[in-house]
PDB file of N, CA and C in Angstrom:
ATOM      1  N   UNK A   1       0.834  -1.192   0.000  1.00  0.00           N
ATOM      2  CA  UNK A   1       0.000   0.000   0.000  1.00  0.00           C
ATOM      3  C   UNK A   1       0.879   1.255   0.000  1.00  0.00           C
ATOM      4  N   UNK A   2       0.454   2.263  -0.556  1.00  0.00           N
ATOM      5  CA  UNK A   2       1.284   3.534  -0.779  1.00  0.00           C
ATOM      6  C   UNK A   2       0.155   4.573   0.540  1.00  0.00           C
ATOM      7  N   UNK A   3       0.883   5.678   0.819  1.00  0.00           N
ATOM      8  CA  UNK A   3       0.377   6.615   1.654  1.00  0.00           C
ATOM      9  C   UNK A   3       0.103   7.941   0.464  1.00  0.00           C
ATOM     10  N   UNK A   4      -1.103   8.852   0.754  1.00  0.00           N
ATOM     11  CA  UNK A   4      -1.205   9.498   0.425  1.00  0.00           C
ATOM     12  C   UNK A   4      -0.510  10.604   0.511  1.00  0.00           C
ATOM     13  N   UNK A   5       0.240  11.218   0.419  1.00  0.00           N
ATOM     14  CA  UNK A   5       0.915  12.321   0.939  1.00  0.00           C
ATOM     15  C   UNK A   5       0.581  13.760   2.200  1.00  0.00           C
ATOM     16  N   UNK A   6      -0.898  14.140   1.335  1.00  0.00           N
ATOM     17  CA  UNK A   6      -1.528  14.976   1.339  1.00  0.00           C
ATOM     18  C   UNK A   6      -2.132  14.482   2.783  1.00  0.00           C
ATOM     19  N   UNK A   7      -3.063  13.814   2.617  1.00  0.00           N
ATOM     20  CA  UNK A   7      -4.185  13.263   3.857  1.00  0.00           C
ATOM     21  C   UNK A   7      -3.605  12.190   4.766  1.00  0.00           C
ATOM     22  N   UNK A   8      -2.530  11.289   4.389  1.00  0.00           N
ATOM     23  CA  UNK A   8      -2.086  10.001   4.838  1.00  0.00           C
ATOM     24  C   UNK A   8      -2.526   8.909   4.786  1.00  0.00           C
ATOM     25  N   UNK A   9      -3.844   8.871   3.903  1.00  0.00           N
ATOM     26  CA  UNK A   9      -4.940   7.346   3.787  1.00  0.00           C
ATOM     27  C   UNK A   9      -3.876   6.667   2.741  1.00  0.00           C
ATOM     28  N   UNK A  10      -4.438   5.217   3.410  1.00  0.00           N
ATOM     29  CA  UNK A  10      -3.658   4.370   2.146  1.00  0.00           C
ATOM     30  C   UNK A  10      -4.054   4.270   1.171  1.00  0.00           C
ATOM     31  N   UNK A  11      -3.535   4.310   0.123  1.00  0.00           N
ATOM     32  CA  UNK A  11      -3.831   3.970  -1.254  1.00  0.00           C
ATOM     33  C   UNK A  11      -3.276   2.694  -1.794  1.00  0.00           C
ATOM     34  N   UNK A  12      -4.231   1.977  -2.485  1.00  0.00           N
ATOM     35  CA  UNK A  12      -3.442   0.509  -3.449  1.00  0.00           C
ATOM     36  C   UNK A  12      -2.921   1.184  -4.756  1.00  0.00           C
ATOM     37  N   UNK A  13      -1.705   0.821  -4.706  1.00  0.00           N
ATOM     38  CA  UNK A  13      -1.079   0.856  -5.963  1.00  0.00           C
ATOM     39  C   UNK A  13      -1.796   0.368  -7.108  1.00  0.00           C
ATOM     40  N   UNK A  14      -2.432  -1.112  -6.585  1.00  0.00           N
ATOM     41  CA  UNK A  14      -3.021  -1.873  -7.818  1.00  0.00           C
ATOM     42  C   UNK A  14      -3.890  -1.071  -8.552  1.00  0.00           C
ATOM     43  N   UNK A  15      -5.116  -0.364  -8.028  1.00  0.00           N
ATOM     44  CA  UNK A  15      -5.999   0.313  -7.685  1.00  0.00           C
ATOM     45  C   UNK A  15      -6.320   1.803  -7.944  1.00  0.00           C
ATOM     46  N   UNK A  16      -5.205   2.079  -7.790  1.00  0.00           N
ATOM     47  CA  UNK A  16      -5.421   3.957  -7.474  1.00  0.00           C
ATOM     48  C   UNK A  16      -5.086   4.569  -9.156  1.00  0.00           C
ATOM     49  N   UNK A  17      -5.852   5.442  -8.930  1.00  0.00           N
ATOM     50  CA  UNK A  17      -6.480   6.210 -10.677  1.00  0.00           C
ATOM     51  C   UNK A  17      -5.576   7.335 -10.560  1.00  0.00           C
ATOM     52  N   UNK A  18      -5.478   8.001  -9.651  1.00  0.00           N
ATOM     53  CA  UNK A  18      -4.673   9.430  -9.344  1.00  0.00           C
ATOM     54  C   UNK A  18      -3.125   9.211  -9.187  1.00  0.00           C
ATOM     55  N   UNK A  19      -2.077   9.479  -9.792  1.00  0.00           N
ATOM     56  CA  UNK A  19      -1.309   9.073  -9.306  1.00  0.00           C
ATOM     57  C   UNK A  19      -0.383  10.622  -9.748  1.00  0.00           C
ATOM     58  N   UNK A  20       0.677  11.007  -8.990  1.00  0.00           N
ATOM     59  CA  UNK A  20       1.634  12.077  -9.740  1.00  0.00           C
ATOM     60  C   UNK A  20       3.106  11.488  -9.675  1.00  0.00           C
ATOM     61  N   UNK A  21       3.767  12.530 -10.404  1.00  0.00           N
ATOM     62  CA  UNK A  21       5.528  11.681 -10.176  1.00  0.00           C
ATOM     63  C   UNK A  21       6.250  13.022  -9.940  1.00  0.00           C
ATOM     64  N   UNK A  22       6.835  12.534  -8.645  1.00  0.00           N
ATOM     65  CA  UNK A  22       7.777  13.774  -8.645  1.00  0.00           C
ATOM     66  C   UNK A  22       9.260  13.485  -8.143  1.00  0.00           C
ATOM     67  N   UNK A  23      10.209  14.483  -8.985  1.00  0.00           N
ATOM     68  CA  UNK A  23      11.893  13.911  -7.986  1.00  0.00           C
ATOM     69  C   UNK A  23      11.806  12.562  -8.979  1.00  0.00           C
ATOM     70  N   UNK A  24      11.455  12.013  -9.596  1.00  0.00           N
ATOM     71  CA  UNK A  24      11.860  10.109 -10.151  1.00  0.00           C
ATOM     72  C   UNK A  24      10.648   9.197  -8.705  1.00  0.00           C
ATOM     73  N   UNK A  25       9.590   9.729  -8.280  1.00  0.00           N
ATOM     74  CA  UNK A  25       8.883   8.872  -7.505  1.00  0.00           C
ATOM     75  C   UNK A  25       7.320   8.938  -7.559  1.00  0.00           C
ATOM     76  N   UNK A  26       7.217   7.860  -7.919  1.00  0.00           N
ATOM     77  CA  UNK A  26       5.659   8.185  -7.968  1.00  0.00           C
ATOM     78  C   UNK A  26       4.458   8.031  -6.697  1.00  0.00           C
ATOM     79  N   UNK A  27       3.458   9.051  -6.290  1.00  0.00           N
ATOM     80  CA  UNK A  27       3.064   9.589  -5.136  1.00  0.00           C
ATOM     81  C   UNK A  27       1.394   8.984  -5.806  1.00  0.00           C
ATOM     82  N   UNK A  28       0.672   8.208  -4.830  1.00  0.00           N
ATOM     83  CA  UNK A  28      -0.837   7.957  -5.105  1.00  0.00           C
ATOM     84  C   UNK A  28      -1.228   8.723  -4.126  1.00  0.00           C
ATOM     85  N   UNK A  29      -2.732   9.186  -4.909  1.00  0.00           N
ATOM     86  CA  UNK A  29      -3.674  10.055  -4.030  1.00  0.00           C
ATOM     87  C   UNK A  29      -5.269   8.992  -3.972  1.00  0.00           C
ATOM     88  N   UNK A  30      -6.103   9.532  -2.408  1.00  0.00           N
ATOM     89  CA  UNK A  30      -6.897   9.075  -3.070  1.00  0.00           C
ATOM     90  C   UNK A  30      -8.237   9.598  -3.683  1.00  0.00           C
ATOM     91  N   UNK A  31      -7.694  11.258  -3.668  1.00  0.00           N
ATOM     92  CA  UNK A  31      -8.765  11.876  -4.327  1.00  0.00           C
ATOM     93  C   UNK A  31      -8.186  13.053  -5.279  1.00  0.00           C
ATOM     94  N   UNK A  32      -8.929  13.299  -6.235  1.00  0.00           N
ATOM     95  CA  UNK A  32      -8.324  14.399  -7.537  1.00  0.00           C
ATOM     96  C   UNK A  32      -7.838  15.703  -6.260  1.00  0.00           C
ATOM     97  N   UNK A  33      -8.643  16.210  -5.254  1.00  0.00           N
ATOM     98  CA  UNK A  33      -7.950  17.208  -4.677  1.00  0.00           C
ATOM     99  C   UNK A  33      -6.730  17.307  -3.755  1.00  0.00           C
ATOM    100  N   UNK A  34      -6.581  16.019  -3.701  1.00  0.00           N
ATOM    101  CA  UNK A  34      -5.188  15.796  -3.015  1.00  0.00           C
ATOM    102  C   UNK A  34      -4.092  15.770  -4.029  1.00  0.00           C
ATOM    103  N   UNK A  35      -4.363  14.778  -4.791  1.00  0.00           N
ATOM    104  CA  UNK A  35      -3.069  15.200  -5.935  1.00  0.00           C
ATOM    105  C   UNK A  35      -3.395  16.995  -6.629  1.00  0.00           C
ATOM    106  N   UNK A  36      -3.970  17.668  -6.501  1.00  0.00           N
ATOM    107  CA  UNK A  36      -3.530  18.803  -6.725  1.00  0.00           C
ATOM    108  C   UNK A  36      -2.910  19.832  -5.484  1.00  0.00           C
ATOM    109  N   UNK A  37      -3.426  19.495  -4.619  1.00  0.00           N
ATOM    110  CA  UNK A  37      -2.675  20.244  -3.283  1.00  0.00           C
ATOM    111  C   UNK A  37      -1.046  19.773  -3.392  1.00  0.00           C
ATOM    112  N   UNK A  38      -0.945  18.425  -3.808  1.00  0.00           N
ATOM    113  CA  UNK A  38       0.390  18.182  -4.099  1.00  0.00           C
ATOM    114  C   UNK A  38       1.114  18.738  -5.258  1.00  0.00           C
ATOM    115  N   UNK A  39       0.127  18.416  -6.274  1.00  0.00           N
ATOM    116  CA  UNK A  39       1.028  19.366  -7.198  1.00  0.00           C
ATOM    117  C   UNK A  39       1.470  20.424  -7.099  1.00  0.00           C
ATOM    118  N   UNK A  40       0.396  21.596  -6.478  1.00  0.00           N
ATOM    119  CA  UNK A  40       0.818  22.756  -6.322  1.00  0.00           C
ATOM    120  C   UNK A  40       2.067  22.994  -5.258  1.00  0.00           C
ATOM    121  N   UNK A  41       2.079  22.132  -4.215  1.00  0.00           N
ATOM    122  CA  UNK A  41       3.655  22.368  -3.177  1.00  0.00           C
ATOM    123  C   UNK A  41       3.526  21.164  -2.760  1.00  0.00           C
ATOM    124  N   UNK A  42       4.818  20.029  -3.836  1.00  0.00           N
ATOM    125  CA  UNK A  42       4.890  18.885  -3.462  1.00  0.00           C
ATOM    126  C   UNK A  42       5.846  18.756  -1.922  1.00  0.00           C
ATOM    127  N   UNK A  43       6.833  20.170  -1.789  1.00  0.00           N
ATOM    128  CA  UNK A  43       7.457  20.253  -1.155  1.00  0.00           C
ATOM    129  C   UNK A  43       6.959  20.286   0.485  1.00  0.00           C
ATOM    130  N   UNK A  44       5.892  20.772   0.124  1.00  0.00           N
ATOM    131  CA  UNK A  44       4.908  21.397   1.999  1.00  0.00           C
ATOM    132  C   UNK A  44       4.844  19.675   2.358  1.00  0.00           C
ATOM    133  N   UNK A  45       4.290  19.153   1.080  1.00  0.00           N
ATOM    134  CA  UNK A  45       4.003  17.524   2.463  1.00  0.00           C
ATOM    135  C   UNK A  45       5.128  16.524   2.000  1.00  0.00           C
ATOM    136  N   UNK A  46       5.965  16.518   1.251  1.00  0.00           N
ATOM    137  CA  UNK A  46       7.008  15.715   1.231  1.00  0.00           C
ATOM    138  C   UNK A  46       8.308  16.066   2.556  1.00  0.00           C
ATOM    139  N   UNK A  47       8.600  17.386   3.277  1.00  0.00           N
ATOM    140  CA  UNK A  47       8.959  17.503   4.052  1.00  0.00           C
ATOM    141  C   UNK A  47       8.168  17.537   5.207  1.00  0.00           C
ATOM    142  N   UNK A  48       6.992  17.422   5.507  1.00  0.00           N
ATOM    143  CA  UNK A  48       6.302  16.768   6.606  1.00  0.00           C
ATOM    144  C   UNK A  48       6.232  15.710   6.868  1.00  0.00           C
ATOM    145  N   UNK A  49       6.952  15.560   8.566  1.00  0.00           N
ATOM    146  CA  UNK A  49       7.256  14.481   8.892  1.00  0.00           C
ATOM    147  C   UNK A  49       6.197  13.403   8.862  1.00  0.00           C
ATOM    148  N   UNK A  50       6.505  12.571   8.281  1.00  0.00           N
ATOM    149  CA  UNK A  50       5.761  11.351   8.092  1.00  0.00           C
ATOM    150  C   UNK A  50       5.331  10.693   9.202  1.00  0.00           C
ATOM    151  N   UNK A  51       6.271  10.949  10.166  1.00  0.00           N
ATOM    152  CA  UNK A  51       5.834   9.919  11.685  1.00  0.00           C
ATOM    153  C   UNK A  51       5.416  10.480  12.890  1.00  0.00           C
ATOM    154  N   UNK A  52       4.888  11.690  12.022  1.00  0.00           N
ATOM    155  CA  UNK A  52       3.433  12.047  13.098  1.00  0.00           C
ATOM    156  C   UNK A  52       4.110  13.445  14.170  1.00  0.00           C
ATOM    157  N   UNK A  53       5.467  13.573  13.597  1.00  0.00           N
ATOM    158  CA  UNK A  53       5.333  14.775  14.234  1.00  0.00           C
ATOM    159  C   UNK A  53       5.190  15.959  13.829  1.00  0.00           C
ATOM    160  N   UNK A  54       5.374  17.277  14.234  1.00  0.00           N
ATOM    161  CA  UNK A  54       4.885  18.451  13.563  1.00  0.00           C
ATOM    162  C   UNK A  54       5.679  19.266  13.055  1.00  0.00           C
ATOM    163  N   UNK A  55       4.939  20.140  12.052  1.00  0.00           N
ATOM    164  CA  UNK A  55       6.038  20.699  10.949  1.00  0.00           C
ATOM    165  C   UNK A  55       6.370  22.219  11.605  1.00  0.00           C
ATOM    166  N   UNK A  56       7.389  21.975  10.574  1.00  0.00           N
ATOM    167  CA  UNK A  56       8.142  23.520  10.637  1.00  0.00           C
ATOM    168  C   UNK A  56       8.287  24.205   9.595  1.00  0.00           C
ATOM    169  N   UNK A  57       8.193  25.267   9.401  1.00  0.00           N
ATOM    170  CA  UNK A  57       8.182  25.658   8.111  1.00  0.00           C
ATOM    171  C   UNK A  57       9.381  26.525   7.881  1.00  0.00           C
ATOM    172  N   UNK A  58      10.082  26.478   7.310  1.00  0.00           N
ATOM    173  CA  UNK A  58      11.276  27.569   6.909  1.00  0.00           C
ATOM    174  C   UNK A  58      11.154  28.958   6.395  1.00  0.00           C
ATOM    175  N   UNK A  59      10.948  30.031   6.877  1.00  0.00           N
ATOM    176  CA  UNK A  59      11.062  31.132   5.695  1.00  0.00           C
ATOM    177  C   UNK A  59      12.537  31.164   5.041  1.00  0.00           C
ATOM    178  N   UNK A  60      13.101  31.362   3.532  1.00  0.00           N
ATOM    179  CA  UNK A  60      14.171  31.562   3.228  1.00  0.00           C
ATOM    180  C   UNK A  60      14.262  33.458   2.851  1.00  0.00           C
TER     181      UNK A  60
END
């Protein structure tokens, strides 16, 4: 099973219609508005920690 990025629900690979690629990796969603929240800043939830703790955001 793949994680959604966006929301964190699992998604089946076998299964899932939505899918984006980013960096050489491909990211399942399990709804059209999650893969666009990703598209638009794949960066906001690919650097959110995955294991539940909380983000930080950088200004540069």
């Amino acid at each position: 099973m793949a994680i959604d990025p966006v929301c964190g629900m699992e998604v089946d690979e076998k299964t899932a219609t939505i899918t984006s690629e980013y960096d050489g990796k491909t990211y399942y969603f399990c709804a059209p508005g999650c893969k666009t929240a990703f598209d638009k800043e794949p960066e906001k939830y690919l650097k959110g920690d995955a294991s539940g703790g909380h983000q930080h955001s950088h200004q540069h």
